[in-house]
Structure formats: C-alpha cells, structure tokens
PDB file of N, CA and C in Angstrom:
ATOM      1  N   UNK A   1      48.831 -18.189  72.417  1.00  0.00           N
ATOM      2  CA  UNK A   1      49.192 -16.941  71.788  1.00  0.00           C
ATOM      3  C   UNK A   1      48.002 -15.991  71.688  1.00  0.00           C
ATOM      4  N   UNK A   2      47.127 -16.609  71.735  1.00  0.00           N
ATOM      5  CA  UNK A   2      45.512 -15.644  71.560  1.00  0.00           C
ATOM      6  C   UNK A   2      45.336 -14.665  72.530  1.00  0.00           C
ATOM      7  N   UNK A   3      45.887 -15.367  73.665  1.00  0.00           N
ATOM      8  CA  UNK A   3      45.814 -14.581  75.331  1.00  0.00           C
ATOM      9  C   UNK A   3      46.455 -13.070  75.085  1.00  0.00           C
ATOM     10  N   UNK A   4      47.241 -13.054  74.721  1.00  0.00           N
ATOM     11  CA  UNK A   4      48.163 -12.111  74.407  1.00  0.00           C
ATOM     12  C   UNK A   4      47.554 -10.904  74.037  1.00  0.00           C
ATOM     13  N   UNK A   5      46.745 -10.763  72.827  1.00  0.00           N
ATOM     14  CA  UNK A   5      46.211  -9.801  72.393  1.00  0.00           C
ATOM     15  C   UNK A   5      44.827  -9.367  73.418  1.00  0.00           C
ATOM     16  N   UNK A   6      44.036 -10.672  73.874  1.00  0.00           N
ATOM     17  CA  UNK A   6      43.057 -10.159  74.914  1.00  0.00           C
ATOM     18  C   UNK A   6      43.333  -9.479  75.729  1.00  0.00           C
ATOM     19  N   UNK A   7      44.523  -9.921  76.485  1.00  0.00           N
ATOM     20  CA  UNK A   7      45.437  -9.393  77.717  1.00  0.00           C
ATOM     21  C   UNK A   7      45.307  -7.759  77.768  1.00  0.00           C
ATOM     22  N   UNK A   8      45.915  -7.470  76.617  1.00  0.00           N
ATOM     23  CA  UNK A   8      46.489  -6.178  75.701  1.00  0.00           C
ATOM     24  C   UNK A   8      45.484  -4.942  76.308  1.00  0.00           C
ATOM     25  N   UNK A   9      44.290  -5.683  75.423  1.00  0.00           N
ATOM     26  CA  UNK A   9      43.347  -4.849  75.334  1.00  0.00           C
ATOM     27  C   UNK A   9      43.045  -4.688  76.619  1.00  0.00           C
ATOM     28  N   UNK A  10      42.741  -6.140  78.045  1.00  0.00           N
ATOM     29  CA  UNK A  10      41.764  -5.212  79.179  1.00  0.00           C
ATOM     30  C   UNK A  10      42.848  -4.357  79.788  1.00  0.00           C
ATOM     31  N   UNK A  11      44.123  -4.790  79.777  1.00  0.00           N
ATOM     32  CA  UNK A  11      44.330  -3.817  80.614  1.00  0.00           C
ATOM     33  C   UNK A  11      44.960  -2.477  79.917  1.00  0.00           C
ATOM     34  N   UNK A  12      44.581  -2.185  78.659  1.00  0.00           N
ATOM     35  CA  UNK A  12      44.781  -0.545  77.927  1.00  0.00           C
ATOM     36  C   UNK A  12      42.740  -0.530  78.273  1.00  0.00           C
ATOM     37  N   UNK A  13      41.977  -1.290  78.552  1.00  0.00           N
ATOM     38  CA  UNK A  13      40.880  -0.440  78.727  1.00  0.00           C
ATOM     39  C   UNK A  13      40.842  -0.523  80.193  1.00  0.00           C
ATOM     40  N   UNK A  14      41.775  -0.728  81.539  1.00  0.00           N
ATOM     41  CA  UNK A  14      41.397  -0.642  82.617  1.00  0.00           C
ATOM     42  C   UNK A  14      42.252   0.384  82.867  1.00  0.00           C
ATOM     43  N   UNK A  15      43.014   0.396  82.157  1.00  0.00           N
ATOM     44  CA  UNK A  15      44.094   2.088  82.267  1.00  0.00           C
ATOM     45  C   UNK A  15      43.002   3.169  81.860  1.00  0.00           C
ATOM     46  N   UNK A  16      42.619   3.227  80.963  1.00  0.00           N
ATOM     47  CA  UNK A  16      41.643   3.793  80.408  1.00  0.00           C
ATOM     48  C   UNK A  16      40.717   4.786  81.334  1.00  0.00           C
ATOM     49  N   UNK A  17      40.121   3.313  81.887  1.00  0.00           N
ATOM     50  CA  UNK A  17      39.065   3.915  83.139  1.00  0.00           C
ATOM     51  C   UNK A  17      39.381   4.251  83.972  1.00  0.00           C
ATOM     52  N   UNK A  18      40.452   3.940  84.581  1.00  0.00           N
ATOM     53  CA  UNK A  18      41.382   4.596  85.508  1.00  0.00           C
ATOM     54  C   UNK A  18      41.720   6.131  85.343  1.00  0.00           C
ATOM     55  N   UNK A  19      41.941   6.640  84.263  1.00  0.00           N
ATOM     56  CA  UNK A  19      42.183   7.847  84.025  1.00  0.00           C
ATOM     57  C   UNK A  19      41.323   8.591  83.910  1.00  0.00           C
ATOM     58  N   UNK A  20      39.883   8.577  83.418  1.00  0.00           N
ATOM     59  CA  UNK A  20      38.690   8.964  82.935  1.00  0.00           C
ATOM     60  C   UNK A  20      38.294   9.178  84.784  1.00  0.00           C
ATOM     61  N   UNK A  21      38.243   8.181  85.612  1.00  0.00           N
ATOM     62  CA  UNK A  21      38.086   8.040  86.869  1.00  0.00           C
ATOM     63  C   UNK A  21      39.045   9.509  87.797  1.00  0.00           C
ATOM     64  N   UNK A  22      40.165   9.205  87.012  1.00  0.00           N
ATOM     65  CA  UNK A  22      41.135  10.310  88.360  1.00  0.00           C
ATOM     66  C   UNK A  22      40.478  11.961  87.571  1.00  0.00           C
ATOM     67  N   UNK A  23      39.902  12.010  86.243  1.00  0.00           N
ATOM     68  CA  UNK A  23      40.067  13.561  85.494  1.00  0.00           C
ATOM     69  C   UNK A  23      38.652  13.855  86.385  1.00  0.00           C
ATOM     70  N   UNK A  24      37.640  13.160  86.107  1.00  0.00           N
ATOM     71  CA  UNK A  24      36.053  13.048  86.760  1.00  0.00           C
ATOM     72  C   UNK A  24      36.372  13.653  88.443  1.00  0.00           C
ATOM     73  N   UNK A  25      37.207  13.184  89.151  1.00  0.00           N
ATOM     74  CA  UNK A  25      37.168  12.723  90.572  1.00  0.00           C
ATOM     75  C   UNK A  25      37.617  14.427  90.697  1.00  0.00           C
ATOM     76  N   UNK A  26      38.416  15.326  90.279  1.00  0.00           N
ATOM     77  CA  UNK A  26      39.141  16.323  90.389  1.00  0.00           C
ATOM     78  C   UNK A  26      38.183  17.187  89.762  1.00  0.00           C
ATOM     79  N   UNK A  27      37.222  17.423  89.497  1.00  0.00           N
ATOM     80  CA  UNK A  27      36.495  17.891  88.805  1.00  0.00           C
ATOM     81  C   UNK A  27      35.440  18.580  89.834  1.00  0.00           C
ATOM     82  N   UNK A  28      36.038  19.889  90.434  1.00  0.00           N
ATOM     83  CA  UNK A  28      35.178  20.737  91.998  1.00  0.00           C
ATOM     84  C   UNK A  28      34.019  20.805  91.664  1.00  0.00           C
ATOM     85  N   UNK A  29      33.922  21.521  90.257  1.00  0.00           N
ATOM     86  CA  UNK A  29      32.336  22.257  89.744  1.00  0.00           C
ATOM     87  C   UNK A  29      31.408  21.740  90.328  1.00  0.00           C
ATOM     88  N   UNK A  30      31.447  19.830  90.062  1.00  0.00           N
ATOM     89  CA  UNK A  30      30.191  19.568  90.601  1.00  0.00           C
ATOM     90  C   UNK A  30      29.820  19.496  92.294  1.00  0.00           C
ATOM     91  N   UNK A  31      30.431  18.835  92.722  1.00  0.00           N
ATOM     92  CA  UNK A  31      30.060  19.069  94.103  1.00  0.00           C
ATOM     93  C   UNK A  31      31.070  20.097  94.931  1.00  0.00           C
ATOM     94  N   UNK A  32      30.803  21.704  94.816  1.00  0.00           N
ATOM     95  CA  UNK A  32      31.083  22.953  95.168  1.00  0.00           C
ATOM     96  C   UNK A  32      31.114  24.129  94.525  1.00  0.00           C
ATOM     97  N   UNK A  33      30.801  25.153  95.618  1.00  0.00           N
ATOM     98  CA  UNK A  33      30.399  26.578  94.575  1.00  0.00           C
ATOM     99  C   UNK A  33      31.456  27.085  94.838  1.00  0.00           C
ATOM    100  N   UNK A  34      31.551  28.494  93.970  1.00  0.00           N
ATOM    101  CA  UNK A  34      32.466  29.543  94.372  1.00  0.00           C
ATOM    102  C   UNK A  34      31.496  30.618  94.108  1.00  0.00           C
ATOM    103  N   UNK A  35      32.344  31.324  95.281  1.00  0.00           N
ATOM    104  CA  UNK A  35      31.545  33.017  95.808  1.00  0.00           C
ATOM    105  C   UNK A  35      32.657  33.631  95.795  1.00  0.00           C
ATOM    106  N   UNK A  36      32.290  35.033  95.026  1.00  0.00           N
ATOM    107  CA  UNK A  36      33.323  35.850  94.934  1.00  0.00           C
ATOM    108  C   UNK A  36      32.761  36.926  96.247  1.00  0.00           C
ATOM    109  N   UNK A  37      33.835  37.729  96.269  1.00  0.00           N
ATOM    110  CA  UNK A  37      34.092  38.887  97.843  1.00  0.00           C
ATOM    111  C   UNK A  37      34.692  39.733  97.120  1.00  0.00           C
ATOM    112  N   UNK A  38      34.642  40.844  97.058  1.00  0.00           N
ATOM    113  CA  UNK A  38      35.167  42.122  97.161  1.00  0.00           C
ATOM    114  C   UNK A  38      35.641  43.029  98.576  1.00  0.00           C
ATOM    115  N   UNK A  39      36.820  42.618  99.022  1.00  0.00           N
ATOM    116  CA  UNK A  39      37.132  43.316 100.554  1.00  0.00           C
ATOM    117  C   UNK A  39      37.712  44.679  99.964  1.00  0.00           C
ATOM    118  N   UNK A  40      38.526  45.387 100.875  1.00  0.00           N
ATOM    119  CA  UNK A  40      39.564  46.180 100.557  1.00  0.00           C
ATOM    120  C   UNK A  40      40.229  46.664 101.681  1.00  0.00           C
ATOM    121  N   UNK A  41      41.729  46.688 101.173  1.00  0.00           N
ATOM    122  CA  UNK A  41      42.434  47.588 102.943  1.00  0.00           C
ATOM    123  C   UNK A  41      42.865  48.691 102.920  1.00  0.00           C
ATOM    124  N   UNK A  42      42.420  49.187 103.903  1.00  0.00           N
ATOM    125  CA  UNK A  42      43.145  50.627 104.272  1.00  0.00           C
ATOM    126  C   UNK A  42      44.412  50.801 104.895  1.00  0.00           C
ATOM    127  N   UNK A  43      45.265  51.425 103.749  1.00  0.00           N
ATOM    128  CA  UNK A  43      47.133  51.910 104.462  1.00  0.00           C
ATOM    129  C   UNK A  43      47.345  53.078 104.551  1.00  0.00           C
ATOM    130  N   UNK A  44      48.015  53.395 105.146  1.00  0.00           N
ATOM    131  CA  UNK A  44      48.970  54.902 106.057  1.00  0.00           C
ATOM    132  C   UNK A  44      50.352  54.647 106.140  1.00  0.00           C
ATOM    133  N   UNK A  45      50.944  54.925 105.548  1.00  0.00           N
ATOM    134  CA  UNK A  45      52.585  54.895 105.764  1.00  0.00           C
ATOM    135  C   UNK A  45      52.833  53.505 105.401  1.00  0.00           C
ATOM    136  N   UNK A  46      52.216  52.571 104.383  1.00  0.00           N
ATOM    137  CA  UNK A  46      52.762  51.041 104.334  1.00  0.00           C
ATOM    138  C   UNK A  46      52.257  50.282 105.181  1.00  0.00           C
ATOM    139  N   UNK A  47      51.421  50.768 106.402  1.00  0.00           N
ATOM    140  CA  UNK A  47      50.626  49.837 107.514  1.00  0.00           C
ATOM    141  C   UNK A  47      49.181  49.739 107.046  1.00  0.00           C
ATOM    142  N   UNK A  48      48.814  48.392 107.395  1.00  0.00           N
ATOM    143  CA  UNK A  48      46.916  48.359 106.700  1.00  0.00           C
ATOM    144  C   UNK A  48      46.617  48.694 108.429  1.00  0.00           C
ATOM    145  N   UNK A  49      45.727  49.931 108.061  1.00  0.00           N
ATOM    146  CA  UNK A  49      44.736  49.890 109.579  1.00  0.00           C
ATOM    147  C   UNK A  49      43.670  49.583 109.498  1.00  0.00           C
ATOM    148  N   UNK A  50      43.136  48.830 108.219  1.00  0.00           N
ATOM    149  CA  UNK A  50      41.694  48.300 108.418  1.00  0.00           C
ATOM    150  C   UNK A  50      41.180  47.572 107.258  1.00  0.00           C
ATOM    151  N   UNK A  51      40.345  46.407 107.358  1.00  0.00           N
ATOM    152  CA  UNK A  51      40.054  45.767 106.294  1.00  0.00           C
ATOM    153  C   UNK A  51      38.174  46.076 106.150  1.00  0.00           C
ATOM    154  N   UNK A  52      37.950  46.200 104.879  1.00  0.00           N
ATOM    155  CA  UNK A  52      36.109  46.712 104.615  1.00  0.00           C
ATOM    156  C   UNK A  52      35.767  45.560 104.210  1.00  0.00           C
ATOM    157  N   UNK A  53      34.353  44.818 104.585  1.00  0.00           N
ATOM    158  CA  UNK A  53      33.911  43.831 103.560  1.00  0.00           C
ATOM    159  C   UNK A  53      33.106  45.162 102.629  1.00  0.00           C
ATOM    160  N   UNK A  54      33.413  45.252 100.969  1.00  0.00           N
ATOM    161  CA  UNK A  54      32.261  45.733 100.011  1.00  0.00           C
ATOM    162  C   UNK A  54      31.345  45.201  99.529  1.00  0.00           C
ATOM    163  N   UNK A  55      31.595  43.958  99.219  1.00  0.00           N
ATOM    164  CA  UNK A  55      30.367  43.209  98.302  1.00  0.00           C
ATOM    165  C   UNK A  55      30.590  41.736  99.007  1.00  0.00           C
ATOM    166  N   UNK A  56      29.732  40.767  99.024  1.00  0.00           N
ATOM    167  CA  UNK A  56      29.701  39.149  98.542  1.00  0.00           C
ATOM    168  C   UNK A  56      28.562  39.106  97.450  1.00  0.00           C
ATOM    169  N   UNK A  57      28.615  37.974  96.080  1.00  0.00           N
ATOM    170  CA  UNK A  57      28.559  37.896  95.413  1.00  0.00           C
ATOM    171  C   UNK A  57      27.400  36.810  95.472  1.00  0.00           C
ATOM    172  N   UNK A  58      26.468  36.963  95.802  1.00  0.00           N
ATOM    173  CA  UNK A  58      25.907  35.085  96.190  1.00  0.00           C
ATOM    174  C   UNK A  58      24.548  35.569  96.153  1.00  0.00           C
ATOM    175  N   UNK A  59      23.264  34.998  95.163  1.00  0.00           N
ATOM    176  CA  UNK A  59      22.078  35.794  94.889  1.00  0.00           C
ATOM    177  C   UNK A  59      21.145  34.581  95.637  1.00  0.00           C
ATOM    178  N   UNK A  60      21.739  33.743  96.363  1.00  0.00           N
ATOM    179  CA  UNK A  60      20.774  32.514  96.833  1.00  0.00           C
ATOM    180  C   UNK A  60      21.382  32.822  98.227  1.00  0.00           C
ATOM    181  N   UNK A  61      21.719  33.124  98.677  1.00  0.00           N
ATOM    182  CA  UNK A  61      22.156  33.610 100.190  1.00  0.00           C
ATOM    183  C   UNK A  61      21.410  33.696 101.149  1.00  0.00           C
ATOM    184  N   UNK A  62      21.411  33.524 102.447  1.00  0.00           N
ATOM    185  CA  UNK A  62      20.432  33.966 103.391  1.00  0.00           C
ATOM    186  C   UNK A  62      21.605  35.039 103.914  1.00  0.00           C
ATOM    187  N   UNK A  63      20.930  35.619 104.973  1.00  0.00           N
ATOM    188  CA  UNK A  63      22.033  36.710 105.566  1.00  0.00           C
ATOM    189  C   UNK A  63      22.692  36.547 106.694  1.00  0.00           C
ATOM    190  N   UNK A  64      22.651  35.209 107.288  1.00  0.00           N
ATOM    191  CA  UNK A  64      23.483  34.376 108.058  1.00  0.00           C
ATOM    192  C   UNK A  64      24.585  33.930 107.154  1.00  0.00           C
ATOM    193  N   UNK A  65      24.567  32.871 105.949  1.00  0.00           N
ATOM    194  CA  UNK A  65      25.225  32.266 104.837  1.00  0.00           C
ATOM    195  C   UNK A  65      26.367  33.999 104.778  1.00  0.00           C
ATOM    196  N   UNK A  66      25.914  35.120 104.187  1.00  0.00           N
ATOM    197  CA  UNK A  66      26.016  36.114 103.561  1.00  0.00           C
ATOM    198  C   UNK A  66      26.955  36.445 104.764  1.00  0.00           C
ATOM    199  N   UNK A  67      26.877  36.687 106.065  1.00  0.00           N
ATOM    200  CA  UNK A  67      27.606  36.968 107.214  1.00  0.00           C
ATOM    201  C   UNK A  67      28.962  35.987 107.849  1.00  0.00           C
ATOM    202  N   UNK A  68      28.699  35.232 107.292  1.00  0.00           N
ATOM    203  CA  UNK A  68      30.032  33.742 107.152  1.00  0.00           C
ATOM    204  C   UNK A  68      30.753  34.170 106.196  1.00  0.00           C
ATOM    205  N   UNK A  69      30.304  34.363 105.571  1.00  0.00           N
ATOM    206  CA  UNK A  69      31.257  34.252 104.071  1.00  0.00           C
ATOM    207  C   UNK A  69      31.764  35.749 104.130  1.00  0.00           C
ATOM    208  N   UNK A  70      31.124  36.677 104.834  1.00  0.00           N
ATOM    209  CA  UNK A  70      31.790  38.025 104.675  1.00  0.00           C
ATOM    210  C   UNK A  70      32.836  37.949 105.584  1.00  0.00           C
ATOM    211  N   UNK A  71      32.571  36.945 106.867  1.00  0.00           N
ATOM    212  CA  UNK A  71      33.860  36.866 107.925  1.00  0.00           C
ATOM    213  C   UNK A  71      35.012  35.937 107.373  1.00  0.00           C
ATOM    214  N   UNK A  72      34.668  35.397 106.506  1.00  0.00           N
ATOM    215  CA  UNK A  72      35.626  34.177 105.989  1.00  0.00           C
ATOM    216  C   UNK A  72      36.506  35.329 104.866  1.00  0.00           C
ATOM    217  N   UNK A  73      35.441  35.650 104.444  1.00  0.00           N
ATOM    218  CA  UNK A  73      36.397  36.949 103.218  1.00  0.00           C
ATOM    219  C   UNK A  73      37.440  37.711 104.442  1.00  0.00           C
ATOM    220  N   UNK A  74      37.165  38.876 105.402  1.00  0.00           N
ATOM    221  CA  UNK A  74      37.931  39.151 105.892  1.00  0.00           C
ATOM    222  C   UNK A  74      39.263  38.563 106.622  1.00  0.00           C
ATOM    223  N   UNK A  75      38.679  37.326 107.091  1.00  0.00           N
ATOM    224  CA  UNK A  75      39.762  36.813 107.610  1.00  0.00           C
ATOM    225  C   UNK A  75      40.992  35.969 106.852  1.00  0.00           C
ATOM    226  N   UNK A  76      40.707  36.075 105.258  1.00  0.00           N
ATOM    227  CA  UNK A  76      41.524  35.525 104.303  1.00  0.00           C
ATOM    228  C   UNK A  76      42.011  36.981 103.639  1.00  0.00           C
ATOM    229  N   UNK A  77      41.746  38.122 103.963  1.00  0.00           N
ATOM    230  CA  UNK A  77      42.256  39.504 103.364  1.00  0.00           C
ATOM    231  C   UNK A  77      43.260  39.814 104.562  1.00  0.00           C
ATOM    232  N   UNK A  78      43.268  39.711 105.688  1.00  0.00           N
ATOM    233  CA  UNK A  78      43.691  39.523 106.587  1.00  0.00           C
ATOM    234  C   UNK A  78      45.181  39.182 106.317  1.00  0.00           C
ATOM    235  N   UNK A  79      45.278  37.420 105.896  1.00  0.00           N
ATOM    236  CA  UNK A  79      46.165  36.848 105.763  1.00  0.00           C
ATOM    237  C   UNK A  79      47.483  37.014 104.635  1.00  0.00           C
ATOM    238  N   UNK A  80      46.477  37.961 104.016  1.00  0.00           N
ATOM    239  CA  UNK A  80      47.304  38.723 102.509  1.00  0.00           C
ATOM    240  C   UNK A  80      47.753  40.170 102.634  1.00  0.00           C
ATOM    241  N   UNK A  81      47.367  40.695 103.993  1.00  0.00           N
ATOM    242  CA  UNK A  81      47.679  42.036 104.009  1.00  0.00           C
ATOM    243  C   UNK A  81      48.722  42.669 103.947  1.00  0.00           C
ATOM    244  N   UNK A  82      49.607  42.173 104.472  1.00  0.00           N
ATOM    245  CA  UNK A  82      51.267  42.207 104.570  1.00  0.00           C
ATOM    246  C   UNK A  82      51.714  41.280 103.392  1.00  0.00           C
ATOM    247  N   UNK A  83      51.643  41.132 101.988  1.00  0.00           N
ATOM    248  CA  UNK A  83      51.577  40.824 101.068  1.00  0.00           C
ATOM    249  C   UNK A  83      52.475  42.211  99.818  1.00  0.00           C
ATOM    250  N   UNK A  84      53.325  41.508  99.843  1.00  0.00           N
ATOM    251  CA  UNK A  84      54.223  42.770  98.970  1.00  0.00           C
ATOM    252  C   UNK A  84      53.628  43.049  98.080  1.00  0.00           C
ATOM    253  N   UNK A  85      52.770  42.163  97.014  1.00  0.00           N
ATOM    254  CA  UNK A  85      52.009  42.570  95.858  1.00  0.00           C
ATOM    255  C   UNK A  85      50.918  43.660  96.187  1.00  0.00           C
ATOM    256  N   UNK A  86      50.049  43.510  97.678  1.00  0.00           N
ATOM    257  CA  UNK A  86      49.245  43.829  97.933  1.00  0.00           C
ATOM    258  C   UNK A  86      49.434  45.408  98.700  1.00  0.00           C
ATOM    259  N   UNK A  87      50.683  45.804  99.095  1.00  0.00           N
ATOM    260  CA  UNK A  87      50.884  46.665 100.068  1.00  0.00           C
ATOM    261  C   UNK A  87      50.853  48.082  99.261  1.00  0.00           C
ATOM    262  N   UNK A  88      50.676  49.333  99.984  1.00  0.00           N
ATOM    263  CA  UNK A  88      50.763  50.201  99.490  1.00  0.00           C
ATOM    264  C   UNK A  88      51.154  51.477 100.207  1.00  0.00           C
ATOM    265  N   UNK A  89      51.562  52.077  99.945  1.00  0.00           N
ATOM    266  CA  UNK A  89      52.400  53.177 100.952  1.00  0.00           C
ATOM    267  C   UNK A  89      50.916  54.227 101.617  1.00  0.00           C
ATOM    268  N   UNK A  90      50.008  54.595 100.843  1.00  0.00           N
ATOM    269  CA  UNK A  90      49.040  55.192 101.251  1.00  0.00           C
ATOM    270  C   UNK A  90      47.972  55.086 100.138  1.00  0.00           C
ATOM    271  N   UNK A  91      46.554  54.757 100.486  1.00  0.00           N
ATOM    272  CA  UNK A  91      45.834  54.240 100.083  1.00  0.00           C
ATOM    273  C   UNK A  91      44.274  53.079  99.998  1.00  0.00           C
ATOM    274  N   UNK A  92      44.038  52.903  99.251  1.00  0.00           N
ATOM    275  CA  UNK A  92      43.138  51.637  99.362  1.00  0.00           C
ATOM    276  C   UNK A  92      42.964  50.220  98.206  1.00  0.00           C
ATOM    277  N   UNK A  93      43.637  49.004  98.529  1.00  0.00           N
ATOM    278  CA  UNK A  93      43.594  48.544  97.713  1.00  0.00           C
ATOM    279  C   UNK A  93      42.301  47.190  97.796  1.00  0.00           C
ATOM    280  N   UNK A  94      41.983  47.447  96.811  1.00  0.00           N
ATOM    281  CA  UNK A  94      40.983  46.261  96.576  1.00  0.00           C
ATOM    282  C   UNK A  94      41.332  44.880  96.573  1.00  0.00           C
ATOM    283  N   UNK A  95      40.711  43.921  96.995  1.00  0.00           N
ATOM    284  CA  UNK A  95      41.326  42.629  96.548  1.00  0.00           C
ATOM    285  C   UNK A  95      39.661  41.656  96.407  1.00  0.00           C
ATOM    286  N   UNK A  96      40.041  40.972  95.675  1.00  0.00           N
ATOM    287  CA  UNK A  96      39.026  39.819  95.108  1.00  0.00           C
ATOM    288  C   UNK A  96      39.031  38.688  95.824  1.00  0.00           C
ATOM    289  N   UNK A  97      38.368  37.855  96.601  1.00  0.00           N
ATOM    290  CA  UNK A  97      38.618  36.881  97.342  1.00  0.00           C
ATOM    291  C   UNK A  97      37.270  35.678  96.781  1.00  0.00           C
ATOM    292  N   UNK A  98      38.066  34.840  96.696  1.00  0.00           N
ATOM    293  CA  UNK A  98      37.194  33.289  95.710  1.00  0.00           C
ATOM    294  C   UNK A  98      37.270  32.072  96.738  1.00  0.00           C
ATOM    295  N   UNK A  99      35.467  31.658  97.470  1.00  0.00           N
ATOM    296  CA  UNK A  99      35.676  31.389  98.777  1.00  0.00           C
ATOM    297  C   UNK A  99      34.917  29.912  97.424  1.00  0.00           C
ATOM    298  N   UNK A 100      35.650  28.770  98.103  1.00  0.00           N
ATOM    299  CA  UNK A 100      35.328  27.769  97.201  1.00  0.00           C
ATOM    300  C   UNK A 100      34.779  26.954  98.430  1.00  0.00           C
ATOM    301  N   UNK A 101      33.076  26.437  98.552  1.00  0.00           N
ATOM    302  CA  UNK A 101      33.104  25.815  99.703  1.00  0.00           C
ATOM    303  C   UNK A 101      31.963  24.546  99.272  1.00  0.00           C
ATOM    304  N   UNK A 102      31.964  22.929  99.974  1.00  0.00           N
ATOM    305  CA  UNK A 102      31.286  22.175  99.589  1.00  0.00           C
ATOM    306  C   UNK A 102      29.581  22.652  99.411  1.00  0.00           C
ATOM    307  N   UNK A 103      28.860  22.049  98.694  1.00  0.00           N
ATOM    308  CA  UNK A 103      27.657  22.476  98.987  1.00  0.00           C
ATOM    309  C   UNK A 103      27.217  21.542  99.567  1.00  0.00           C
ATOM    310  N   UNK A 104      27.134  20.531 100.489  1.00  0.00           N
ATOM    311  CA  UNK A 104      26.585  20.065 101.453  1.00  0.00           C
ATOM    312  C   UNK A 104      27.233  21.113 102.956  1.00  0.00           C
ATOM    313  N   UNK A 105      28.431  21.245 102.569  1.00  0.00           N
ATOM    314  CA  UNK A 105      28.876  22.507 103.932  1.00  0.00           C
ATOM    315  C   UNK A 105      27.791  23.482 103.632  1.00  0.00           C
ATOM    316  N   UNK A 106      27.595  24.027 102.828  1.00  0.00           N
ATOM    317  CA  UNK A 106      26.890  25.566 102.587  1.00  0.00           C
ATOM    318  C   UNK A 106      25.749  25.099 102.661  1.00  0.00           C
ATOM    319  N   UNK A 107      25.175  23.753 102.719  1.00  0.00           N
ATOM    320  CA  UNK A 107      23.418  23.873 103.060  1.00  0.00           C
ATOM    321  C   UNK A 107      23.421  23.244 104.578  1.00  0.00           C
ATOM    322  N   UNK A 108      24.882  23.435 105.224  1.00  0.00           N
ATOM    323  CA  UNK A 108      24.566  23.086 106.648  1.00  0.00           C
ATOM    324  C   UNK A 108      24.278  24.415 107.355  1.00  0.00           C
ATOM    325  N   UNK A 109      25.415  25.489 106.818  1.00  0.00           N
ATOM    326  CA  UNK A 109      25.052  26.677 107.330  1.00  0.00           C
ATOM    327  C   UNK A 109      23.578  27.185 107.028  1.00  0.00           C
ATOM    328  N   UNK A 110      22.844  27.090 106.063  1.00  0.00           N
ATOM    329  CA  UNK A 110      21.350  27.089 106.286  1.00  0.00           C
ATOM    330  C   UNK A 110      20.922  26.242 107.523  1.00  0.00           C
ATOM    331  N   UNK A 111      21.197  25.135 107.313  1.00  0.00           N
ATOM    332  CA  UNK A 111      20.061  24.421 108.366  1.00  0.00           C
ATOM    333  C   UNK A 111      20.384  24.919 110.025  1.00  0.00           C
ATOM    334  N   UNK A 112      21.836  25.288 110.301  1.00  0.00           N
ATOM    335  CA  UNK A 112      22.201  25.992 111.608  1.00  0.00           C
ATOM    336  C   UNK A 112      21.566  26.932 111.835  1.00  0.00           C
ATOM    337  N   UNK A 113      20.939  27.941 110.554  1.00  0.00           N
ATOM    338  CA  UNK A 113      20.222  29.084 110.778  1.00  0.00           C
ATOM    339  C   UNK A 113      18.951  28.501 111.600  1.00  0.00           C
ATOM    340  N   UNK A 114      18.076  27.849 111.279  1.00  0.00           N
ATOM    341  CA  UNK A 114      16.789  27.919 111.438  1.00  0.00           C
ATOM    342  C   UNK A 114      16.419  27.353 112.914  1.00  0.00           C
TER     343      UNK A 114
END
C-alpha cells in the first residue's frame, strides 16, 4: 500500500517537468530576434504599383544583414498587397513587417559577408 502514494507523487512530478519542458521549449525570445520594417505601397485606382522599403529597425546590422532583411520585408509586403484590409483606392499605405529570424541564421548572414 506504501507504493501507492510514492507512485502518485513521481509521476505528478514527471508531469510536472514535462510541462515546465513544453512552456521553456516554445519560448522564441531566447534563441531569435525580431526586426521590425516599415515598407509602404503605392495605389491608383485600387492597384498597388509599387512597394518602398522606409526603415529596418536593427542598430547591430551590417549593410548586407540590413539589405536581406529589407528584401525579405518587401517580399512579405508583396504577399499582403492585395489584402482587403490593406488595399486602398488611392494612396499610400504603410505596413509594419516583424521579420522573426534564428540568431545562428542571422550570424550566418554575417559570416557570408566577409
């Protein structure tokens, strides 16, 4: 009968760690950054004829890093352009783009630079 209560306990403390394990594992912050983008598109009659990079957001950047991430911004403004939220009959609308990328990826694009 003693077993019983030991039992109990490892496996409410192997559940335990199990869960502590899956919240930790999901947890981006640590291994990856985010860089914000500021693009914007240009419309005429409801058609975008052009997408601007304005800003990337990244104060540790080289200007290779800085030139990826501005093509990665466009080509994800791109994909939203024809976007009903996003469309506009004539105009320019801004959009915010949040490029989430490993940082062992982002210190490869350094080392490709050199």
């Amino acid at each position: 009968m003693k077993r019983k209560p030991s039992t109990y306990k490892l496996l409410i403390t192997l559940l335990l760690f199990c869960a502590f394990q899956t919240i930790t594992a999901q947890d981006f912050r640590i291994d990856s950054l985010q860089i914000k983008v500021y693009t914007e598109i240009d419309y005429k009659a409801g058609k975008p004829i052009g997408i601007k990079l304005k800003k990337v957001f990244c104060d540790y950047c080289s200007k290779n890093q800085l030139k990826l991430l501005g093509e990665d911004a466009i080509r994800r403004t791109k994909s939203e352009q024809n976007d009903p939220k996003n469309k506009l009959k004539n105009g320019k609308k801004k959009i915010a783009v949040y490029i989430r990328i490993s940082k062992k990826d982002f210190a490869r694009i350094r080392e490709e630079e050199k």
